[in-house]
C-alpha atoms as a PDB file:
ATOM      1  CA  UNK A   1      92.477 147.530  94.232  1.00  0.00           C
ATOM      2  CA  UNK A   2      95.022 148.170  96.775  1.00  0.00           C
ATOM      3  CA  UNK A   3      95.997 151.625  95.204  1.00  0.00           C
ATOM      4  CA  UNK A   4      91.844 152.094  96.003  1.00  0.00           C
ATOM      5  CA  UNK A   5      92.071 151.057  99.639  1.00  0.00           C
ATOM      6  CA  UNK A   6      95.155 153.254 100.313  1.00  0.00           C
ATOM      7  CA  UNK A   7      93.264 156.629  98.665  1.00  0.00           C
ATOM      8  CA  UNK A   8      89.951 155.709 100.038  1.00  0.00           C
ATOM      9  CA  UNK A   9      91.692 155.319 103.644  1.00  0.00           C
ATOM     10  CA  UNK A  10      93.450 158.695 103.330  1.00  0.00           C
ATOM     11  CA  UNK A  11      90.966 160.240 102.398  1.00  0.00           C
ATOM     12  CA  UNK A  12      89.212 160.178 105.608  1.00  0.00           C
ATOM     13  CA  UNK A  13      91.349 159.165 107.964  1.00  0.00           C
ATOM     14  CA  UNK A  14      93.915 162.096 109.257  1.00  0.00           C
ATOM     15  CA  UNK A  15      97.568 161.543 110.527  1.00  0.00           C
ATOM     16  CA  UNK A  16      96.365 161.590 113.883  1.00  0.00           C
ATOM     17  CA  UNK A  17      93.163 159.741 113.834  1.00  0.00           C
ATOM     18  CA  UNK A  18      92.768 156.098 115.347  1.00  0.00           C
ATOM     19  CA  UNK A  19      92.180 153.263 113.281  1.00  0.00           C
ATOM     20  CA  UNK A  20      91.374 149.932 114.378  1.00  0.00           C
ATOM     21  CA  UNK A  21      91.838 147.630 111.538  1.00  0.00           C
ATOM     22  CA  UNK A  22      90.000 144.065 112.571  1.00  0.00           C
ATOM     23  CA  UNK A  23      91.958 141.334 110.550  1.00  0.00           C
ATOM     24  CA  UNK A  24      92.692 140.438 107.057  1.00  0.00           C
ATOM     25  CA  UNK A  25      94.642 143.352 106.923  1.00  0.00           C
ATOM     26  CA  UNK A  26      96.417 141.920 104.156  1.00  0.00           C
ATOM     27  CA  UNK A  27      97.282 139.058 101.760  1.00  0.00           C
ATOM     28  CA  UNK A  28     100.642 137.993 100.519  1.00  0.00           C
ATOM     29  CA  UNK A  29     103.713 139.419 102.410  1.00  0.00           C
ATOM     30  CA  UNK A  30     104.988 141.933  99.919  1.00  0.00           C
ATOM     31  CA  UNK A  31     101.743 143.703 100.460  1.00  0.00           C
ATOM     32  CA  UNK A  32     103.027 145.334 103.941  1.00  0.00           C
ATOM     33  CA  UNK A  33     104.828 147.910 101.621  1.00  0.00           C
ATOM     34  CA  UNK A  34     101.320 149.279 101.832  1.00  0.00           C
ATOM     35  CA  UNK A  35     100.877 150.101 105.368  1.00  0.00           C
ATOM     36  CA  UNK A  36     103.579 152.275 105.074  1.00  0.00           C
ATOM     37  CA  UNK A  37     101.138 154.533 103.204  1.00  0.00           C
ATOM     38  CA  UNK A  38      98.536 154.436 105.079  1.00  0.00           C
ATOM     39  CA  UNK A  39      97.577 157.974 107.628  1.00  0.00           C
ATOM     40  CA  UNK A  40      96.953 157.363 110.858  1.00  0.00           C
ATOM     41  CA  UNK A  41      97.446 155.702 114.360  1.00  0.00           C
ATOM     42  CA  UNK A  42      97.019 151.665 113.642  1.00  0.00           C
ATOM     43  CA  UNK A  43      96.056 149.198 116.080  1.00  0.00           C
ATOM     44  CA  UNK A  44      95.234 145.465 114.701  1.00  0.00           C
ATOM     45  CA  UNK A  45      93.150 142.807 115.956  1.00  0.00           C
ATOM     46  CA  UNK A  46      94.776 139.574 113.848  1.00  0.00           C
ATOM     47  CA  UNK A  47      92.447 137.896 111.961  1.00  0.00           C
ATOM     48  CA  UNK A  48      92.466 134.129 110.715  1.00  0.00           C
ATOM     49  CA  UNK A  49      94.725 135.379 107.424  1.00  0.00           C
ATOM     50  CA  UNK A  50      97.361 137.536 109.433  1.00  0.00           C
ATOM     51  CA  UNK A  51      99.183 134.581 109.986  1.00  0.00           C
ATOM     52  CA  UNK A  52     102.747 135.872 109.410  1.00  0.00           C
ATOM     53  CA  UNK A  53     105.379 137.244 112.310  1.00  0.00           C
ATOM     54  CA  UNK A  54     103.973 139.395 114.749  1.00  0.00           C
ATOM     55  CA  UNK A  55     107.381 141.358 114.259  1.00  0.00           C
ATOM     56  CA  UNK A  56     106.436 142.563 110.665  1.00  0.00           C
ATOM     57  CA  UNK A  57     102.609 143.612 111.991  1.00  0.00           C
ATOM     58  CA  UNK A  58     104.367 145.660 115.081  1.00  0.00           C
ATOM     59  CA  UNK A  59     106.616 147.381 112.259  1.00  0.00           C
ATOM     60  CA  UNK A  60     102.695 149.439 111.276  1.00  0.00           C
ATOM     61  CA  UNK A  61     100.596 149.174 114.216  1.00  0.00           C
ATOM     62  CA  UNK A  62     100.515 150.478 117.918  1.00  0.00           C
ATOM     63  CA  UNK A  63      99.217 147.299 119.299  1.00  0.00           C
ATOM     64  CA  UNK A  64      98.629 144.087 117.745  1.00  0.00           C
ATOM     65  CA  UNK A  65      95.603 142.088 119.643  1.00  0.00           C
ATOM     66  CA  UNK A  66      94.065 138.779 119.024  1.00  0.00           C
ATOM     67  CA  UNK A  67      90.782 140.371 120.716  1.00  0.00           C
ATOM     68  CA  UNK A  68      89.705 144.323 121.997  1.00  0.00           C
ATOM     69  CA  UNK A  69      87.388 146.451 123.629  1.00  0.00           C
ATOM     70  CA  UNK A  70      86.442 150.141 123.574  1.00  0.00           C
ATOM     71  CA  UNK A  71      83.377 152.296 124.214  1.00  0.00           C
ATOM     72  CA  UNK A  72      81.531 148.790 125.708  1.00  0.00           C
ATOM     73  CA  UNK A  73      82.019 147.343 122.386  1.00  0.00           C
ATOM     74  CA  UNK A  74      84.043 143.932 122.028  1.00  0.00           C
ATOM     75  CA  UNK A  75      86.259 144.733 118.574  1.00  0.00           C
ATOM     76  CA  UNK A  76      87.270 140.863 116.952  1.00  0.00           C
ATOM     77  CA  UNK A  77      88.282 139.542 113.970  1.00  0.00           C
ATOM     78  CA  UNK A  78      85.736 136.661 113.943  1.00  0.00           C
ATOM     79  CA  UNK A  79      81.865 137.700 115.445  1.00  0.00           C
ATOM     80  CA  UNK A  80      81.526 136.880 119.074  1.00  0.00           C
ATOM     81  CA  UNK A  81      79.256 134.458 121.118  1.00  0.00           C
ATOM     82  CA  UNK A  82      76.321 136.125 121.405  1.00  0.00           C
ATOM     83  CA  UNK A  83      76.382 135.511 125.396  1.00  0.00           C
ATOM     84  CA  UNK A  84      79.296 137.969 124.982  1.00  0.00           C
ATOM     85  CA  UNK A  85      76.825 140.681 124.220  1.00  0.00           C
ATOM     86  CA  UNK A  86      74.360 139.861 127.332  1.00  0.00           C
ATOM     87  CA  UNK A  87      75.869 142.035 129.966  1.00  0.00           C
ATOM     88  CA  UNK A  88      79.613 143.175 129.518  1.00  0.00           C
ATOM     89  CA  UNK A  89      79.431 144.714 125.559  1.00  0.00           C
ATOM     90  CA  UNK A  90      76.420 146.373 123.771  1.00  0.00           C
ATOM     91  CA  UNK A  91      78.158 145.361 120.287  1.00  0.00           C
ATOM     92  CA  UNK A  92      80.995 143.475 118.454  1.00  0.00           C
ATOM     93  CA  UNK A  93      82.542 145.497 115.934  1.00  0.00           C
ATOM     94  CA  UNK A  94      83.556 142.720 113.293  1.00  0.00           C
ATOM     95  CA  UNK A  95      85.403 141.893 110.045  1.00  0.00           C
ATOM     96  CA  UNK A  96      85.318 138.209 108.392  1.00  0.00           C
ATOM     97  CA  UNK A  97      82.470 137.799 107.013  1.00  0.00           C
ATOM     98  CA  UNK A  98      83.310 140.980 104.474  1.00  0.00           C
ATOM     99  CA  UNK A  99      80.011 141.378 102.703  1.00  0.00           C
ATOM    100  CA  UNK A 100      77.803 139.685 105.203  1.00  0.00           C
ATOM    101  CA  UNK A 101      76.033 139.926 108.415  1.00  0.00           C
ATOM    102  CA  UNK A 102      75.100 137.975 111.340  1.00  0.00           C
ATOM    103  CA  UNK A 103      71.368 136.701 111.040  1.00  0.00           C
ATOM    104  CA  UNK A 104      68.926 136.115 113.706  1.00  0.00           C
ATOM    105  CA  UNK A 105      67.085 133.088 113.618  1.00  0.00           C
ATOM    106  CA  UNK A 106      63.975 134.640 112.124  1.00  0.00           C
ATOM    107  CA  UNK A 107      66.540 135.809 109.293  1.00  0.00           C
ATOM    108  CA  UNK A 108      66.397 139.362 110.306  1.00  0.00           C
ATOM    109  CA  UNK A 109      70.007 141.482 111.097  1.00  0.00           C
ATOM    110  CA  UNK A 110      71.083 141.199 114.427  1.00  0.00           C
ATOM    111  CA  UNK A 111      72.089 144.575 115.404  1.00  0.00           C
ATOM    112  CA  UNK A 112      74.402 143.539 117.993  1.00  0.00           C
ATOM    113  CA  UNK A 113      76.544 143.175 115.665  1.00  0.00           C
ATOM    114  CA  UNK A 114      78.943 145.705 113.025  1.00  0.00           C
ATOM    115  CA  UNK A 115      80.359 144.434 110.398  1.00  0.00           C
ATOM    116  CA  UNK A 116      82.984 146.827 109.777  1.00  0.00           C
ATOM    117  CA  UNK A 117      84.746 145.196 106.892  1.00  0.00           C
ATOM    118  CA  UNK A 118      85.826 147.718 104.305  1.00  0.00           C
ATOM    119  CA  UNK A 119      83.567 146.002 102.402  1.00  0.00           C
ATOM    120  CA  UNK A 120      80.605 147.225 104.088  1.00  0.00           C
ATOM    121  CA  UNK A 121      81.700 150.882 103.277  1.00  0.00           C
ATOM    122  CA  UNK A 122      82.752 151.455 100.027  1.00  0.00           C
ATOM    123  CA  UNK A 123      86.312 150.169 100.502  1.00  0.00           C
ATOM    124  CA  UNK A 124      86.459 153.000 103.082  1.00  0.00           C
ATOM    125  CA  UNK A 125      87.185 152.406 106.799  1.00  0.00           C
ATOM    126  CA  UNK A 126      83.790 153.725 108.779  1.00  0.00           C
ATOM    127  CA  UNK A 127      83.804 156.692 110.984  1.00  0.00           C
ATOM    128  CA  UNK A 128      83.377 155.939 114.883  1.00  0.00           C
ATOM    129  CA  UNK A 129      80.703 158.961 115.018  1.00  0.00           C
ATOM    130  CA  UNK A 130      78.552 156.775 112.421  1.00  0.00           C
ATOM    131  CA  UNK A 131      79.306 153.609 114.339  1.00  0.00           C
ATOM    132  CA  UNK A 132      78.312 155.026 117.363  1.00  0.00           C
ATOM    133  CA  UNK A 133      74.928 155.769 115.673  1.00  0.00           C
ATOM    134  CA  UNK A 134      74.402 152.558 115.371  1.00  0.00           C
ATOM    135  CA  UNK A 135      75.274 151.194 118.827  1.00  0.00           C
ATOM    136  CA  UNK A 136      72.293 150.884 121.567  1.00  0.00           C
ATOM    137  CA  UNK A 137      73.832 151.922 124.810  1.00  0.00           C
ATOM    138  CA  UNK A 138      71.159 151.589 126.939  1.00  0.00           C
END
């Protein structure tokens, strides 16, 4: 599987692209020998399993946040308040939940929020021009 994630993430994401990776990034220490393979420009929102030194996480990423924005989205590990999304951000780009999505009460998607857990995209990390599709900035 990892072998998967690193081919499947250089295959569309260039040396100079910008990849915002939003937790879980990995499991088991020995596993940051993998980020060294990865293509890109990292940044890292922590999520509730990147739980070891910030030190080895700064070694592979630009920035290491516990929460970001960009483009009027909020990016998190964990999906955001939904007051979050009244006025300030038109969506919360998320990870957690992997395979899932946040539910309205009438059991319907809310579009709000983007799961963007590699999960959601063939073990592939998601384009921002398709994200942006999906966004409603008005």
């Amino acid at each position: 599987m990892n072998e998967a994630l690193v081919d499947r993430w250089n295959s569309v994401v260039g040396v100079k692209d910008q990849v915002w990776v939003l937790g879980d990034v990995l499991f088991g220490q020995g596993n940051f020998y993998y980020l060294n393979r990865l293509q890109g420009q990292k940044y890292l929102v922590l999520g509730n399993h990147d739980h070891y030194d910030k030190s080895l996480y700064l070694a592979h990423f630009r920035k290491v946040e516990g929460v970001a924005s960009f483009d009027k989205c909020i990016l998190s590990h964990v999906p955001v308040h939904p007051n979050q999304l009244e006025y300030r951000f038109k969506a919360n780009l998320h990870g957690h939940l992997h395979s899932k999505t946040v539910l309205l009460p009438n059991g319907k998607e809310d579009q709000r929020y983007i799961n963007v857990a590699v999960e959601q995209n063939n073990l592939t990390p998601f384009a921002w021009e398709d994200l942006q599709k999906r966004i409603n900035y008005e």
